[in-house]
Protein backbone atom coordinates (compact mmCIF):
# COMPACT_ATOMS: atom_id res chain seq x y z
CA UNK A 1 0.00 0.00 0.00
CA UNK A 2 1.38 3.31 -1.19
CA UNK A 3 0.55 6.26 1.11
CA UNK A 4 0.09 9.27 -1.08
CA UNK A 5 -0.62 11.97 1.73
CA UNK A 6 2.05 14.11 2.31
CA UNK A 7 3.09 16.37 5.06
CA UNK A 8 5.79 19.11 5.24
CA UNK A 9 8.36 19.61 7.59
CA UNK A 10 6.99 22.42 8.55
CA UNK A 11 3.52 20.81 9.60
CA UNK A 12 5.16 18.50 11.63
CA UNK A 13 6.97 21.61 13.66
CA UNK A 14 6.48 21.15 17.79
CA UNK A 15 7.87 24.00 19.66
CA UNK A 16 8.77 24.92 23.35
CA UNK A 17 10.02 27.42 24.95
CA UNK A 18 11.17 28.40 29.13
CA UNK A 19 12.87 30.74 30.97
CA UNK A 20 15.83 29.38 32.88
CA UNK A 21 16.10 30.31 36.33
CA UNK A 22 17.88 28.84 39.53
CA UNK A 23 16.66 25.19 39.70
CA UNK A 24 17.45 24.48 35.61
CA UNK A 25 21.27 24.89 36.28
CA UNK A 26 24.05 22.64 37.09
CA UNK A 27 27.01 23.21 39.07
CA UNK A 28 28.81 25.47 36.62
CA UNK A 29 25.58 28.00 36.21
CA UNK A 30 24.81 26.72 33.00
CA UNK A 31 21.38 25.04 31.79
CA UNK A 32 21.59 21.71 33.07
CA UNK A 33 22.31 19.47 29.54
CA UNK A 34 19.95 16.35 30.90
CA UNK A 35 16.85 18.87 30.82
CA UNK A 36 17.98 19.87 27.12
CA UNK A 37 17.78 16.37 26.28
CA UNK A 38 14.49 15.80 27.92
CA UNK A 39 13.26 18.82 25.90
CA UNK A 40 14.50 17.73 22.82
CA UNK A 41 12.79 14.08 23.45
CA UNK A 42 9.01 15.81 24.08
CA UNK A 43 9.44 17.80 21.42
CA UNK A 44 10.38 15.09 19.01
CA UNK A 45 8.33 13.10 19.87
CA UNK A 46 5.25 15.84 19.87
CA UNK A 47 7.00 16.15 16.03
CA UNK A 48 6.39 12.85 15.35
CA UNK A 49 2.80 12.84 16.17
CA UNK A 50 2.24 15.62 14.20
CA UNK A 51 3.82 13.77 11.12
CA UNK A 52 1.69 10.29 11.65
CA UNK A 53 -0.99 10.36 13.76
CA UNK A 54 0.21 7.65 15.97
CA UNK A 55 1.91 7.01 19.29
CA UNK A 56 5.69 6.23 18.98
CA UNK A 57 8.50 5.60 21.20
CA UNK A 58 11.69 7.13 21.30
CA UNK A 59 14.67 4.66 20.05
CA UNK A 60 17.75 6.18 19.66
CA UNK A 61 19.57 9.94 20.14
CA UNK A 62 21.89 9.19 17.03
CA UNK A 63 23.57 12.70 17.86
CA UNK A 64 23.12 14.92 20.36
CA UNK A 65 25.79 18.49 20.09
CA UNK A 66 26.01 21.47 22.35
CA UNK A 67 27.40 23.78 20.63
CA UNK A 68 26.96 26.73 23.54
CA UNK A 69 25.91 27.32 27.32
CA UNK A 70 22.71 28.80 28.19
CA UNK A 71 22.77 30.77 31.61
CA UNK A 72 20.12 31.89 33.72
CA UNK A 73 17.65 34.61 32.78
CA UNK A 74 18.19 33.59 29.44
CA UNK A 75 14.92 32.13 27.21
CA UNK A 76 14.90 28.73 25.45
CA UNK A 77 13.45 28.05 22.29
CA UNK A 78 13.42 24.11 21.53
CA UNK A 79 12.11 23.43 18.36
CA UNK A 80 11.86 20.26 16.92
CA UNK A 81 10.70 18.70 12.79
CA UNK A 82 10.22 15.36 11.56
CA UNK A 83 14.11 14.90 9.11
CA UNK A 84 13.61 11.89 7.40
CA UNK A 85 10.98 8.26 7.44
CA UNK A 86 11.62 5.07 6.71
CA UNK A 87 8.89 2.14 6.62
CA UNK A 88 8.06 1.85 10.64
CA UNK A 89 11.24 4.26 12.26
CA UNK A 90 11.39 8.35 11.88
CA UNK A 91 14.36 10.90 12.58
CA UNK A 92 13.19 13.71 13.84
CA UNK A 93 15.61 17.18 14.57
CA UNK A 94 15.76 19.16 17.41
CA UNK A 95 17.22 22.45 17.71
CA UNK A 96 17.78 24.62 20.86
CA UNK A 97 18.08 27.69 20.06
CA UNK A 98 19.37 30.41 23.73
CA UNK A 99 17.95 34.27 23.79
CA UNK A 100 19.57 37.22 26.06
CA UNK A 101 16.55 38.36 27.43
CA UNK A 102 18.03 42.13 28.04
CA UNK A 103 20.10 42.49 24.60
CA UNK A 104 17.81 39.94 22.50
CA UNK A 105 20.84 38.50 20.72
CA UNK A 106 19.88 34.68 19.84
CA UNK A 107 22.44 31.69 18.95
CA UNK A 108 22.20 27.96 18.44
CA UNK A 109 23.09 26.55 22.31
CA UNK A 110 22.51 22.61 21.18
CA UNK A 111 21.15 20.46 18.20
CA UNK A 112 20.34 16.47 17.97
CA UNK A 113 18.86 13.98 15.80
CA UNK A 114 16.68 11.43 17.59
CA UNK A 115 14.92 8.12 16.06
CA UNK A 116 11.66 7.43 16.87
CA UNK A 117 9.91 3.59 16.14
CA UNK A 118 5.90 4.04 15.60
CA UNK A 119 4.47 1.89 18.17
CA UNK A 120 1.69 -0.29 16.21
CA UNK A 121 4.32 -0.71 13.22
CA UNK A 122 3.02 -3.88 12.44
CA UNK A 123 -0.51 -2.55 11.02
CA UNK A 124 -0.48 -3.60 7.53
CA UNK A 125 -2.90 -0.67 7.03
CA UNK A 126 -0.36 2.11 8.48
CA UNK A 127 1.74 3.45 5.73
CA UNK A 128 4.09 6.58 6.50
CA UNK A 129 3.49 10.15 4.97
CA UNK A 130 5.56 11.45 2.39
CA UNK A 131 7.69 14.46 3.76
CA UNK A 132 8.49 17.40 2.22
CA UNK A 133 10.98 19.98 3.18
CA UNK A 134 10.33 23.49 2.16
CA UNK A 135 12.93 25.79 3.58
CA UNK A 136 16.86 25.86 2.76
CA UNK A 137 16.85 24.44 6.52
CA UNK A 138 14.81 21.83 6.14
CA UNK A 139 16.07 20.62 2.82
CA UNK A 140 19.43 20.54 3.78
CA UNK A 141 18.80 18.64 6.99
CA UNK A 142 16.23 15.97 5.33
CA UNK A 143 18.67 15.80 2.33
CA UNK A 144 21.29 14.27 5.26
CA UNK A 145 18.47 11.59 6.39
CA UNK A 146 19.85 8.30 4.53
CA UNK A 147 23.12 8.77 4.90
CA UNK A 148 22.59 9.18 8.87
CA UNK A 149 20.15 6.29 8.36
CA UNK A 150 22.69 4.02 7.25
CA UNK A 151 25.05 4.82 9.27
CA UNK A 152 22.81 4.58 12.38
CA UNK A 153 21.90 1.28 10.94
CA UNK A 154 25.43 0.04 11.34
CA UNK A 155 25.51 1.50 14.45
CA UNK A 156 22.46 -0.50 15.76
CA UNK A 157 24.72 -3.82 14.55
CA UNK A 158 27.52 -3.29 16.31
CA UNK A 159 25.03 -1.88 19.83
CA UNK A 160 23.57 -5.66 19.29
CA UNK A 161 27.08 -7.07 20.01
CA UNK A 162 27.47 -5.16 22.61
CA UNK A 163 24.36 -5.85 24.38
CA UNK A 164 25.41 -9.34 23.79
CA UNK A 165 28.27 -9.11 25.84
CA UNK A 166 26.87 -6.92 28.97
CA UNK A 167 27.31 -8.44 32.07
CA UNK A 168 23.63 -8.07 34.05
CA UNK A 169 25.45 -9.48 37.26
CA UNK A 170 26.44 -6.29 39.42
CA UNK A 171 30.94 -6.44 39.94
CA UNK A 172 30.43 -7.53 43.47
CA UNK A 173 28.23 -10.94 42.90
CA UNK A 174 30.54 -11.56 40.39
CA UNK A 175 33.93 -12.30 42.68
């Protein structure tokens, strides 16, 4: 079954936002980066309802980058757009993007890519959207999708070797 309904990037756009203050930061004063990443996981995953329709579950962060700190006062924009779909996984990128709330001067404080699995997968009824990007952003992020794919993919063999090997008995039973 060939879905022909499409959606853009753009419709499947979930945004955020906050103002950090005392309790978001860590030990250096900065926004504390385990919040960013549970920002960036809502708001993919609010993404990838938007895109199909469907409940999902978050399966990998295949890259996660700060690229700057984000102090206090400051306000956080998180906004997040379904990248690329395969048959039953989707990438979806996040962006976090930190404002200076008294000189309004805006930079890119983080980005990631996460991959989502849609949860009832298995529905031979449930085929994914076509995306399209429409802005230079989008386009050149979603033109980057199967090349991440396959390298994720390789990723996710050498992860099952791993797990393979992962001892489940804590060091102290072990002696």
């Amino acid at each position: 079954m060939v879905n022909k309904e499409t959606r853009t990037c753009n419709q499947t756009r979930n945004i955020r936002s906050e103002i950090i203050v005392d309790r978001h930061l860590n030990d250096k004063d900065t926004y504390y980066g385990g919040d960013i990443m549970a920002h960036f996981d809502s708001a993919g995953g609010g993404a990838i309802f938007n895109f199909i329709r469907k409940a999902s579950f978050t399966a990998t962060v295949d890259e996660m980058t700060f690229v700057s700190p984000v102090y206090k006062s400051e306000q956080i924009y998180v906004e997040a757009f379904v990248s690329g779909a395969g048959t039953s996984s989707v990438e979806v990128f996040t962006k976090l993007i930190a404002s200076n709330l008294k000189t309004f001067e805006k930079r890119l404080a983080a980005y990631a890519f996460l991959t989502y699995v849609v949860q009832d997968r298995n529905n031979p009824e449930f085929t994914m959207p076509i995306l399209v990007p429409e802005s230079e952003e989008e386009i050149t992020i979603c033109e980057g999708y199967a090349k991440r794919r396959e390298i994720n993919l390789e990723k996710r063999k050498q992860g099952k070797k791993i797990k393979d090997v992962i001892q489940l008995t804590p060091i102290w039973e072990q002696r």
